[in-house]
N, C-alpha and C. Protein backbone atom coordinates (compact mmCIF):
# COMPACT_ATOMS: atom_id res chain seq x y z
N UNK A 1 -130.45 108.09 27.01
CA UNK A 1 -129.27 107.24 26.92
C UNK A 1 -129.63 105.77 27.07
N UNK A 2 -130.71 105.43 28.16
CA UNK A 2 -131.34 104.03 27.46
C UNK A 2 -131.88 103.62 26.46
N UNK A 3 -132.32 104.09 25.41
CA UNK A 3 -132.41 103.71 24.10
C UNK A 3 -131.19 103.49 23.71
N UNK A 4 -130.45 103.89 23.90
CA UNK A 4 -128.88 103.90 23.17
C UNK A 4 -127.69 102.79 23.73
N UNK A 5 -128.08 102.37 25.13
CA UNK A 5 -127.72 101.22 25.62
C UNK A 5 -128.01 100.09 25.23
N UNK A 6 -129.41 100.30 25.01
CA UNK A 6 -130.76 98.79 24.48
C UNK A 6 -130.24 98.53 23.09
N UNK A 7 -130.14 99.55 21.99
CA UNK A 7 -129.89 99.59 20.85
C UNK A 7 -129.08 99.00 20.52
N UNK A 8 -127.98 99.78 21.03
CA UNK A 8 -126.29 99.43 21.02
C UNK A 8 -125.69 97.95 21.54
N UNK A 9 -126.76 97.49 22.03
CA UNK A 9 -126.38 95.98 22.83
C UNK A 9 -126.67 95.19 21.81
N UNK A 10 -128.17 95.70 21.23
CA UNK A 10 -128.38 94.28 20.08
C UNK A 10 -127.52 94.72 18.78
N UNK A 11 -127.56 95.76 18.48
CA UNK A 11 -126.60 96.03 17.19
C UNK A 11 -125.15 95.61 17.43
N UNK A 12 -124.53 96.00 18.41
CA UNK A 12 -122.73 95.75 18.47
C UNK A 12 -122.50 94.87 19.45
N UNK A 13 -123.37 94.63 20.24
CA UNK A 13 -122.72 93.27 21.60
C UNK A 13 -123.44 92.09 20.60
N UNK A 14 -124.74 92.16 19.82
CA UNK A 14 -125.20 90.79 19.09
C UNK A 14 -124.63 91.22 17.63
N UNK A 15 -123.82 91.76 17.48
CA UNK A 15 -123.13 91.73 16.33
C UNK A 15 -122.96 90.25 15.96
N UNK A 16 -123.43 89.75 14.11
CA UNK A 16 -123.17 88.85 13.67
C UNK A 16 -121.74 88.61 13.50
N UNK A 17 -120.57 87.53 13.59
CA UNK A 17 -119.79 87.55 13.18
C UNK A 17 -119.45 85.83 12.60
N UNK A 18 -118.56 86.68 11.39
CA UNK A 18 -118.98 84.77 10.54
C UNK A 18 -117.80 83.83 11.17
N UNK A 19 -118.20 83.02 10.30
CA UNK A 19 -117.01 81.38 10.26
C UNK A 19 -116.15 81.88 10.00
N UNK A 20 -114.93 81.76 10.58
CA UNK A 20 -113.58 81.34 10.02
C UNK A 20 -113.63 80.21 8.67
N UNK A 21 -113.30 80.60 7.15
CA UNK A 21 -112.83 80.11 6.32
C UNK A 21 -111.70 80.62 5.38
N UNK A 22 -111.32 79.88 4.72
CA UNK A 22 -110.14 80.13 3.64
C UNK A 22 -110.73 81.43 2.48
N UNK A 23 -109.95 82.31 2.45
CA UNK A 23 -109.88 83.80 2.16
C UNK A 23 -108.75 84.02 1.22
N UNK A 24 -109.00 84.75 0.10
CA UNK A 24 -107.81 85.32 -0.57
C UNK A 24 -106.99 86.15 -0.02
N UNK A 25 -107.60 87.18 1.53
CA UNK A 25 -106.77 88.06 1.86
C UNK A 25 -107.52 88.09 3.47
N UNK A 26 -106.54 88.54 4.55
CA UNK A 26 -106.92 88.63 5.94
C UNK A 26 -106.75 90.16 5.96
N UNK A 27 -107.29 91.11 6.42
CA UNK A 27 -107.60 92.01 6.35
C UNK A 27 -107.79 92.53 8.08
N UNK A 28 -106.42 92.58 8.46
CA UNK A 28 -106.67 93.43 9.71
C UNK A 28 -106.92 95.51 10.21
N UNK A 29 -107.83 95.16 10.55
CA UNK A 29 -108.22 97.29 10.85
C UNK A 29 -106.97 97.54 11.83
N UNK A 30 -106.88 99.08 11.60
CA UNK A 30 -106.60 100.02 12.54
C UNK A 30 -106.90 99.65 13.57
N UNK A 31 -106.52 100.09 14.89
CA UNK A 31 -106.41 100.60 15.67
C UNK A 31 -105.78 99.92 17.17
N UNK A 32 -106.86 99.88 18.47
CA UNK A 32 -106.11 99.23 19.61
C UNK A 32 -104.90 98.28 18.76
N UNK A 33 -104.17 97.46 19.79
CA UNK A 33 -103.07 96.92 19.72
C UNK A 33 -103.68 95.96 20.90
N UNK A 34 -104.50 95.21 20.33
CA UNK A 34 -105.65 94.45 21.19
C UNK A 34 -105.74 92.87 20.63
N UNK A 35 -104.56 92.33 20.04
CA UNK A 35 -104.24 91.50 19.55
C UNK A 35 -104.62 90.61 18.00
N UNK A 36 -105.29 92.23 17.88
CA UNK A 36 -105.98 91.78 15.87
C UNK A 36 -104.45 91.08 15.61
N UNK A 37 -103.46 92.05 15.27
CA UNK A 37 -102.45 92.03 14.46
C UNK A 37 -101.93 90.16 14.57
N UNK A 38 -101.69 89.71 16.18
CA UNK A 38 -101.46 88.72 16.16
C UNK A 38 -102.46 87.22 15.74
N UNK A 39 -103.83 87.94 16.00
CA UNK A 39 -104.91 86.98 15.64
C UNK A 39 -105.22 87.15 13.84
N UNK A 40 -104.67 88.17 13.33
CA UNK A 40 -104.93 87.52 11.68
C UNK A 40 -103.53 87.26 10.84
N UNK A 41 -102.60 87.30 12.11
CA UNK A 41 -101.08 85.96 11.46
C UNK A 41 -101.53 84.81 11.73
N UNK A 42 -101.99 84.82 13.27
CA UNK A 42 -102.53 83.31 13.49
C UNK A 42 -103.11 82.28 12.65
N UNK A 43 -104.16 82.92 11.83
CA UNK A 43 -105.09 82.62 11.00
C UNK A 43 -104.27 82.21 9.91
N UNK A 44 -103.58 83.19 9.18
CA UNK A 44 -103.10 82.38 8.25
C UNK A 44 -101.48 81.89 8.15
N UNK A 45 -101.34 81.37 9.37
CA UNK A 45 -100.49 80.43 9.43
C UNK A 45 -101.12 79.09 9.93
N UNK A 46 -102.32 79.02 9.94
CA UNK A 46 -103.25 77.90 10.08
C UNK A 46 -103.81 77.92 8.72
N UNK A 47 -103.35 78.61 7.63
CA UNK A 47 -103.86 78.39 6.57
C UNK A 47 -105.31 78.94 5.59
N UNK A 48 -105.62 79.28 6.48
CA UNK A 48 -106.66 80.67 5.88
C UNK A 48 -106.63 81.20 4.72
N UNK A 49 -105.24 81.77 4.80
CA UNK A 49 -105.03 82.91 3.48
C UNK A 49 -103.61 83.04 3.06
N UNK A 50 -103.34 83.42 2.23
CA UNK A 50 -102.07 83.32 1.97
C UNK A 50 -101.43 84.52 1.79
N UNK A 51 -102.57 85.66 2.10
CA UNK A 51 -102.14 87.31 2.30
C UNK A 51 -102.93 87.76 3.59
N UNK A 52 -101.87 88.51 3.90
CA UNK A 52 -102.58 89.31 5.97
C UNK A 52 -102.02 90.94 5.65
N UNK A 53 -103.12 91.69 5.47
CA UNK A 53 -103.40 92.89 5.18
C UNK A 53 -103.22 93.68 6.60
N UNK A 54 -101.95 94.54 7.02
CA UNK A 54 -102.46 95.00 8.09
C UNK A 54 -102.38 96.35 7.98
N UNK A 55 -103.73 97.55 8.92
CA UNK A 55 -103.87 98.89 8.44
C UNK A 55 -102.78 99.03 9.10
N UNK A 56 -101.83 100.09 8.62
CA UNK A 56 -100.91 100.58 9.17
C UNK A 56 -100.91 102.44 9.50
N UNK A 57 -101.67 102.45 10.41
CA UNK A 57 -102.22 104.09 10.64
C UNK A 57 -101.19 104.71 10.84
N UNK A 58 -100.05 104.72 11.87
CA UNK A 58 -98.91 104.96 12.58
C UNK A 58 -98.07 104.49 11.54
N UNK A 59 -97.64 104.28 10.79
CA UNK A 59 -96.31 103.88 9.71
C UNK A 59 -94.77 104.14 10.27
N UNK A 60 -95.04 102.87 10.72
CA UNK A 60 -93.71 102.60 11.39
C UNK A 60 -93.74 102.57 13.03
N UNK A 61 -94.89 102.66 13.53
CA UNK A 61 -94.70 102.43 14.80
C UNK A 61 -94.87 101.03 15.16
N UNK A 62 -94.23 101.02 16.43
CA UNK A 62 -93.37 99.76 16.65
C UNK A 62 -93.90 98.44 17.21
N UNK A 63 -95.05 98.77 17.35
CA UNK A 63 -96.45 97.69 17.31
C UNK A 63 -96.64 97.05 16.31
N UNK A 64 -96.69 97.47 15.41
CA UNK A 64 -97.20 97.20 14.36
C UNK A 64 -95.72 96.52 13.12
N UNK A 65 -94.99 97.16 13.53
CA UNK A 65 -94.15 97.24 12.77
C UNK A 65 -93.40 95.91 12.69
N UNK A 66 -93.04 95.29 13.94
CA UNK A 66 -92.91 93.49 14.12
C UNK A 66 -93.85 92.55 13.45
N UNK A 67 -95.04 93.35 13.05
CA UNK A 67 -95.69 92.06 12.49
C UNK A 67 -95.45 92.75 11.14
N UNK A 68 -95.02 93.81 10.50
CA UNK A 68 -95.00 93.87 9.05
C UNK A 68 -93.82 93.41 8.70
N UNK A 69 -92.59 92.90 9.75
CA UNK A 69 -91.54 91.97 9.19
C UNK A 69 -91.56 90.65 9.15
N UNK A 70 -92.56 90.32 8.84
CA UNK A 70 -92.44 88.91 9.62
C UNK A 70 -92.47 88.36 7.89
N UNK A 71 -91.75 87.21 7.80
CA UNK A 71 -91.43 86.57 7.08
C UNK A 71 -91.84 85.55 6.94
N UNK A 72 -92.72 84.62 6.01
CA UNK A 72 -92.92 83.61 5.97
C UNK A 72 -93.59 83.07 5.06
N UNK A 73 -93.11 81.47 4.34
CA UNK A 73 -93.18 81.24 2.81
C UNK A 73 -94.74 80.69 2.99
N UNK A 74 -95.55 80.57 4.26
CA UNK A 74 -96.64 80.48 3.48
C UNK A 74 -97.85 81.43 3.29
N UNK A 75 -97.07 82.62 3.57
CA UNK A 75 -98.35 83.60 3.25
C UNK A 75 -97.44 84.71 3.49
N UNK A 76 -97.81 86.11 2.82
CA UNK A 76 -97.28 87.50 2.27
C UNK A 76 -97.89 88.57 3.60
N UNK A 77 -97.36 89.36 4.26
CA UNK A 77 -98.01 90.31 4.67
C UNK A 77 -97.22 91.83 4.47
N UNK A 78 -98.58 92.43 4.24
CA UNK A 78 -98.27 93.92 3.37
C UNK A 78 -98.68 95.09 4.74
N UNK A 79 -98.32 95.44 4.96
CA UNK A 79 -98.63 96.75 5.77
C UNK A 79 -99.23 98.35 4.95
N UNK A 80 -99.90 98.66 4.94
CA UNK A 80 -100.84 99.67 4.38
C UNK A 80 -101.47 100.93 5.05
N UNK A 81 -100.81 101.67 4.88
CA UNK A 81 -101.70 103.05 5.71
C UNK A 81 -102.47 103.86 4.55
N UNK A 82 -103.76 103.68 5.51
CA UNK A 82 -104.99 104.02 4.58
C UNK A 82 -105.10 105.48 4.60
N UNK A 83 -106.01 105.98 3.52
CA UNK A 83 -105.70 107.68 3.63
C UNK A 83 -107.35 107.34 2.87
N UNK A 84 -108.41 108.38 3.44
CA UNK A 84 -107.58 108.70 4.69
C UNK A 84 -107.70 107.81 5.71
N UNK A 85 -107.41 108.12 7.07
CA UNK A 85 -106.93 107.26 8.06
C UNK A 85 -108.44 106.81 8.49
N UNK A 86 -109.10 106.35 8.05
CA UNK A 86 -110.45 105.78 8.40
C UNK A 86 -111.00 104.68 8.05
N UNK A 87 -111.83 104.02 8.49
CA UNK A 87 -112.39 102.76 8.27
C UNK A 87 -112.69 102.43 6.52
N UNK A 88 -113.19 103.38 6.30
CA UNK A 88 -113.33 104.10 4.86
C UNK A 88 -112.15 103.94 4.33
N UNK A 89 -110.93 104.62 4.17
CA UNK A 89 -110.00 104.52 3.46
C UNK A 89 -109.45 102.81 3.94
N UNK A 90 -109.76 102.27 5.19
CA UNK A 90 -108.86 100.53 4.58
C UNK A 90 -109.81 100.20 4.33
N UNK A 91 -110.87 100.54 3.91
CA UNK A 91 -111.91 99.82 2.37
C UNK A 91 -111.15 100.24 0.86
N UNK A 92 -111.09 101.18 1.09
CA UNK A 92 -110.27 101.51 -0.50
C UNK A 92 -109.17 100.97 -0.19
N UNK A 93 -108.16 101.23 0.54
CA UNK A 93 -107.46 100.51 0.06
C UNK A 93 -107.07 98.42 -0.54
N UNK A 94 -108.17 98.28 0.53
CA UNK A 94 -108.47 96.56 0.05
C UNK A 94 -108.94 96.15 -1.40
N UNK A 95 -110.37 97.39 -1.61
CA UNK A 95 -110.32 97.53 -2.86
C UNK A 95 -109.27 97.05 -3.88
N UNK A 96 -108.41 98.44 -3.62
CA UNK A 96 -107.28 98.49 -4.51
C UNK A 96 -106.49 97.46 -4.84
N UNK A 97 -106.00 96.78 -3.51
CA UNK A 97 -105.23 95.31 -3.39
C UNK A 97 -105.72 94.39 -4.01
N UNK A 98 -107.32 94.30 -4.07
CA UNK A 98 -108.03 93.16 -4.46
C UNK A 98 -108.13 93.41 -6.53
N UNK A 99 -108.37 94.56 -6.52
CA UNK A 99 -108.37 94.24 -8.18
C UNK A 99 -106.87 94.29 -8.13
N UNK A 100 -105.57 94.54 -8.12
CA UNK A 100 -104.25 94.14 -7.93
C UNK A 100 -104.63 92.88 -8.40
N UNK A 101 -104.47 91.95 -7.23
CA UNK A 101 -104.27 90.66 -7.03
C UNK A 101 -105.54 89.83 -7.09
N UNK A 102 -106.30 89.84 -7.56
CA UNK A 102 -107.81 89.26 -7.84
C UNK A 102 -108.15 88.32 -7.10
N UNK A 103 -108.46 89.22 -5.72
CA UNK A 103 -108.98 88.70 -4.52
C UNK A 103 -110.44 88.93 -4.88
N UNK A 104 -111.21 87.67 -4.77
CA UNK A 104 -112.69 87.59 -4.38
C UNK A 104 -112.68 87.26 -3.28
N UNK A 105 -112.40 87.69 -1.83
CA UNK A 105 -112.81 87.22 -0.75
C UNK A 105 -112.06 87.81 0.30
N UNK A 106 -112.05 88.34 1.29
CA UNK A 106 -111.48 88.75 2.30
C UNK A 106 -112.33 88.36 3.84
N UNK A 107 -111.48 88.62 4.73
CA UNK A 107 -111.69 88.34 6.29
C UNK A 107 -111.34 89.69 6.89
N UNK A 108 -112.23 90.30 7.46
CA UNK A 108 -111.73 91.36 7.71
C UNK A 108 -111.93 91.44 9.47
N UNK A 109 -110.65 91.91 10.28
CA UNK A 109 -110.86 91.69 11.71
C UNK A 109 -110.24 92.82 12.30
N UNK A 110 -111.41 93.10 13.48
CA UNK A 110 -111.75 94.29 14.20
C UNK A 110 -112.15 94.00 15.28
N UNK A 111 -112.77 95.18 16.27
CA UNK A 111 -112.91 94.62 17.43
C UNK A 111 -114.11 94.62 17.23
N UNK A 112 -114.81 93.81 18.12
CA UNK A 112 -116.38 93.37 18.04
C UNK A 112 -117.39 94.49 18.00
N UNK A 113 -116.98 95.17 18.38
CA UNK A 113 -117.87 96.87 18.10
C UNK A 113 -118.14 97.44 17.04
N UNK A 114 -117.38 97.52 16.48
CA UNK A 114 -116.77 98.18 15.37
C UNK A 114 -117.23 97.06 14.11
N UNK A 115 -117.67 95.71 14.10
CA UNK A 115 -118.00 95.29 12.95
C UNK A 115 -119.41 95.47 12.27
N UNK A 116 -120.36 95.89 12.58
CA UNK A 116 -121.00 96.47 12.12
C UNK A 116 -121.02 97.50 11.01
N UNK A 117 -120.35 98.40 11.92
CA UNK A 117 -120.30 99.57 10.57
C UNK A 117 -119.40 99.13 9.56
N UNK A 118 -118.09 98.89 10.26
CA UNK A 118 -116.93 97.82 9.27
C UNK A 118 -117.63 96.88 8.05
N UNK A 119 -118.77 96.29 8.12
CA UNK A 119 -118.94 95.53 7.34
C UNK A 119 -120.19 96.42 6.56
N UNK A 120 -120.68 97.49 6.99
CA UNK A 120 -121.28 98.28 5.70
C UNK A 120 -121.12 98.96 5.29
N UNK A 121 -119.29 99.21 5.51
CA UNK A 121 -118.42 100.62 4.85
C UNK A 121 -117.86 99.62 3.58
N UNK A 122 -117.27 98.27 4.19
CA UNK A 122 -116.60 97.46 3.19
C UNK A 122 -117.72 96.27 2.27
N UNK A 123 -118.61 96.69 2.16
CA UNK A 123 -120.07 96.10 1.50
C UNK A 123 -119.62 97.91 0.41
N UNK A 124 -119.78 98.93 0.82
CA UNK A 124 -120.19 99.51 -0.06
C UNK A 124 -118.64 99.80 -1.10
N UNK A 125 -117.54 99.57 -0.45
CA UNK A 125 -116.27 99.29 -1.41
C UNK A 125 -115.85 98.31 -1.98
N UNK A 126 -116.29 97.24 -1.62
CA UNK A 126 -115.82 95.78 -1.87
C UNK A 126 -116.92 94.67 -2.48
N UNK A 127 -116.85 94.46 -4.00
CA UNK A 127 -117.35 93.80 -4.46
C UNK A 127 -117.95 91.54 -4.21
N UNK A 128 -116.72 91.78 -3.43
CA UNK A 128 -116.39 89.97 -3.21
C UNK A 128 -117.02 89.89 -2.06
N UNK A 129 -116.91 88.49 -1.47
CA UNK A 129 -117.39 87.77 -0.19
C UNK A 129 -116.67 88.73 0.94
N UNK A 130 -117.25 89.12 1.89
CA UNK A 130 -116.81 89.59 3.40
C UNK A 130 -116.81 88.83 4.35
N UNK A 131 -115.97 88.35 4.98
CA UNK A 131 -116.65 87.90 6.38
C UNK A 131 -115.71 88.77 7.62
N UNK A 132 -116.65 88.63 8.70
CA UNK A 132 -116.27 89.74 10.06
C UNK A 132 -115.75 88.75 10.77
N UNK A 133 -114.54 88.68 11.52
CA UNK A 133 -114.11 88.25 12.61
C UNK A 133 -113.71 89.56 13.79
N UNK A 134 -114.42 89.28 15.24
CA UNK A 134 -113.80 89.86 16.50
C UNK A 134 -112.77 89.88 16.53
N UNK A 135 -111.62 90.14 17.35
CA UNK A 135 -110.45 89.48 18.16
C UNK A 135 -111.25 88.92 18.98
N UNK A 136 -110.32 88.13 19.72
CA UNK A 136 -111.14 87.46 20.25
C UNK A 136 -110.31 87.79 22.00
N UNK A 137 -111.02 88.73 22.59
CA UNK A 137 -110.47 89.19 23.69
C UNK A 137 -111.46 89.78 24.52
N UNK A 138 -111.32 90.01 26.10
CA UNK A 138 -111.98 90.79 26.66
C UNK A 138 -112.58 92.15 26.43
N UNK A 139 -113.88 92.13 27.01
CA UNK A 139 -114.66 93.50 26.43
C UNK A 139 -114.86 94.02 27.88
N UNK A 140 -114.60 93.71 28.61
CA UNK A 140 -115.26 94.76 30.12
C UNK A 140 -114.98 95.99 30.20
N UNK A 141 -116.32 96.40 30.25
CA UNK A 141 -116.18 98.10 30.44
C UNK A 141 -117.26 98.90 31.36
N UNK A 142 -116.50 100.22 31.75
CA UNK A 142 -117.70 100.45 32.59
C UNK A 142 -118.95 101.14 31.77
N UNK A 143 -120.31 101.03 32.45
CA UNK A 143 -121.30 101.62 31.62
C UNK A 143 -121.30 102.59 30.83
N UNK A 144 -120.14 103.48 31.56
CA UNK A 144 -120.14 104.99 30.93
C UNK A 144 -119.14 104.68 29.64
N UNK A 145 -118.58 103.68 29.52
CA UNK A 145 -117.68 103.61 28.11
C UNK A 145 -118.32 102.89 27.27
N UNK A 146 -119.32 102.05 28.15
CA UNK A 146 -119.94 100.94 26.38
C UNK A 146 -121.56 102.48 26.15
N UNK A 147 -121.74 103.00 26.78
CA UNK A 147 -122.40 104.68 26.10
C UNK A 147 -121.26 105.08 25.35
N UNK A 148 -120.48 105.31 25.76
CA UNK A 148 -119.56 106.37 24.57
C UNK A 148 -119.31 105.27 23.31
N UNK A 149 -118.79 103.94 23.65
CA UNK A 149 -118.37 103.37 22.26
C UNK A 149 -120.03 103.19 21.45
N UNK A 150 -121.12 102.59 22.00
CA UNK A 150 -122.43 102.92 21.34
C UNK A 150 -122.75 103.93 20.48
N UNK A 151 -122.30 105.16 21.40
CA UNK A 151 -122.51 106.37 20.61
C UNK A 151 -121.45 106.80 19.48
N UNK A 152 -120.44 106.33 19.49
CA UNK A 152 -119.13 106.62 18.43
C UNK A 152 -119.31 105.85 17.27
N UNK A 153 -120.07 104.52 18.21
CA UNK A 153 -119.99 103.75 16.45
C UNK A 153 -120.85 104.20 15.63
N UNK A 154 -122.54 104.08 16.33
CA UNK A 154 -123.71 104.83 15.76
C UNK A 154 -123.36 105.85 14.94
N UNK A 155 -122.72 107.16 15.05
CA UNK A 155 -122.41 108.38 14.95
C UNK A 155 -121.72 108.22 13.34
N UNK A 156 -120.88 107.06 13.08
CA UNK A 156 -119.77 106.77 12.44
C UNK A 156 -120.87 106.00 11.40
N UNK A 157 -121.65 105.37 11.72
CA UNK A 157 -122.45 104.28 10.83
C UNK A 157 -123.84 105.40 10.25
N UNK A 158 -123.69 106.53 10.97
CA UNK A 158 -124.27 107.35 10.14
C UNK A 158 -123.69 108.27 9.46
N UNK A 159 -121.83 109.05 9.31
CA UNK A 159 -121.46 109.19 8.46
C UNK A 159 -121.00 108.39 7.55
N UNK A 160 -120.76 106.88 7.63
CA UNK A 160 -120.85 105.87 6.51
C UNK A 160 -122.16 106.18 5.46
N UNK A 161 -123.24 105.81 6.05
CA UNK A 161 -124.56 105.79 5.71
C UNK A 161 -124.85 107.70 4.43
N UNK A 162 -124.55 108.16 4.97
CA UNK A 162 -124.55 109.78 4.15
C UNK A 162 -123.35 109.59 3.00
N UNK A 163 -122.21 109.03 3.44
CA UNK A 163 -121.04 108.90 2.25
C UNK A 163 -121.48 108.09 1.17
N UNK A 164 -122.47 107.24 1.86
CA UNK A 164 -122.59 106.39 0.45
C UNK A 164 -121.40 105.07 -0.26
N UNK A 165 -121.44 105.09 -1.54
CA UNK A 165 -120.85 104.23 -2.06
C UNK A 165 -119.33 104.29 -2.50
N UNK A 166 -118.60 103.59 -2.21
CA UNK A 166 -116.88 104.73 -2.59
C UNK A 166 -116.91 104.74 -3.87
């Protein structure tokens, strides 16, 4: 399990994550309710993007569901539940959005763990520019959970890795 601590520190705690720039589409993941949803309105109501993609796993639950009403003339947000419900499917579905609306570029934001594999599931669906943003929030955990999230992501970045290309 120390290899997997050591590993897991430089792969997902030194996870690269890019600049904030102007994006055809903000592209928020699944899951916690850990303040993505509010950190990629933020963004582009500072002008970023003028579309905020959010996964919508739960369809219609009520987290989520305040930010898929939100209204506002300078940017569109679409709510999307990916199928399937995996990191994988909100690659296809961005895909999909992007030849739609001929997005070359997306921002895609997750929690800092999780961008790793995130960005070589949506490398192998997504033709245009990527960039990874964190939330930008507390990570404290006890040892025995940054082993389990190490091991979940790993695990996940090797059924990415076997799936291949969508």
């Amino acid at each position: 399990m120390a290899g997997l601590g050591i590993g897991g520190y430089f792969v997902y705690t030194k996870s690269r994550i890019d600049p904030v720039a102007r994006v055809d589409a903000i592209v928020v993941l699944g899951g916690d309710h850990d303040g993505r949803q509010e950190y990629g309105i933020e963004l582009a109501q500072q002008g970023i993007s003028r579309n905020v993609v959010l996964s919508d796993w739960l369809t219609g639950a009520e987290a989520t569901a305040k930010y898929c009403a939100i209204l506002d003339t300078r940017f569109v947000v679409r709510c999307v539940r990916p199928v399937p419900s995996t990191t994988r499917g909100e690659a296809l579905f961005t895909r999909q959005l992007a030849a739609e609306n001929g997005w070359t570029s997306i921002l895609v934001i997750s929690w800092r763990y999780h961008l790793p594999r995130a960005r070589y599931i949506f490398g192998q669906c997504f033709d245009g520019e990527i960039r990874m943003r964190a939330v930008p929030r507390d990570y404290r955990r006890s040892l025995a959970a940054w082993e389990y999230t190490y091991l979940y992501q790993t695990v996940g970045y090797a059924k990415a890795l076997l799936q291949g290309a969508c």
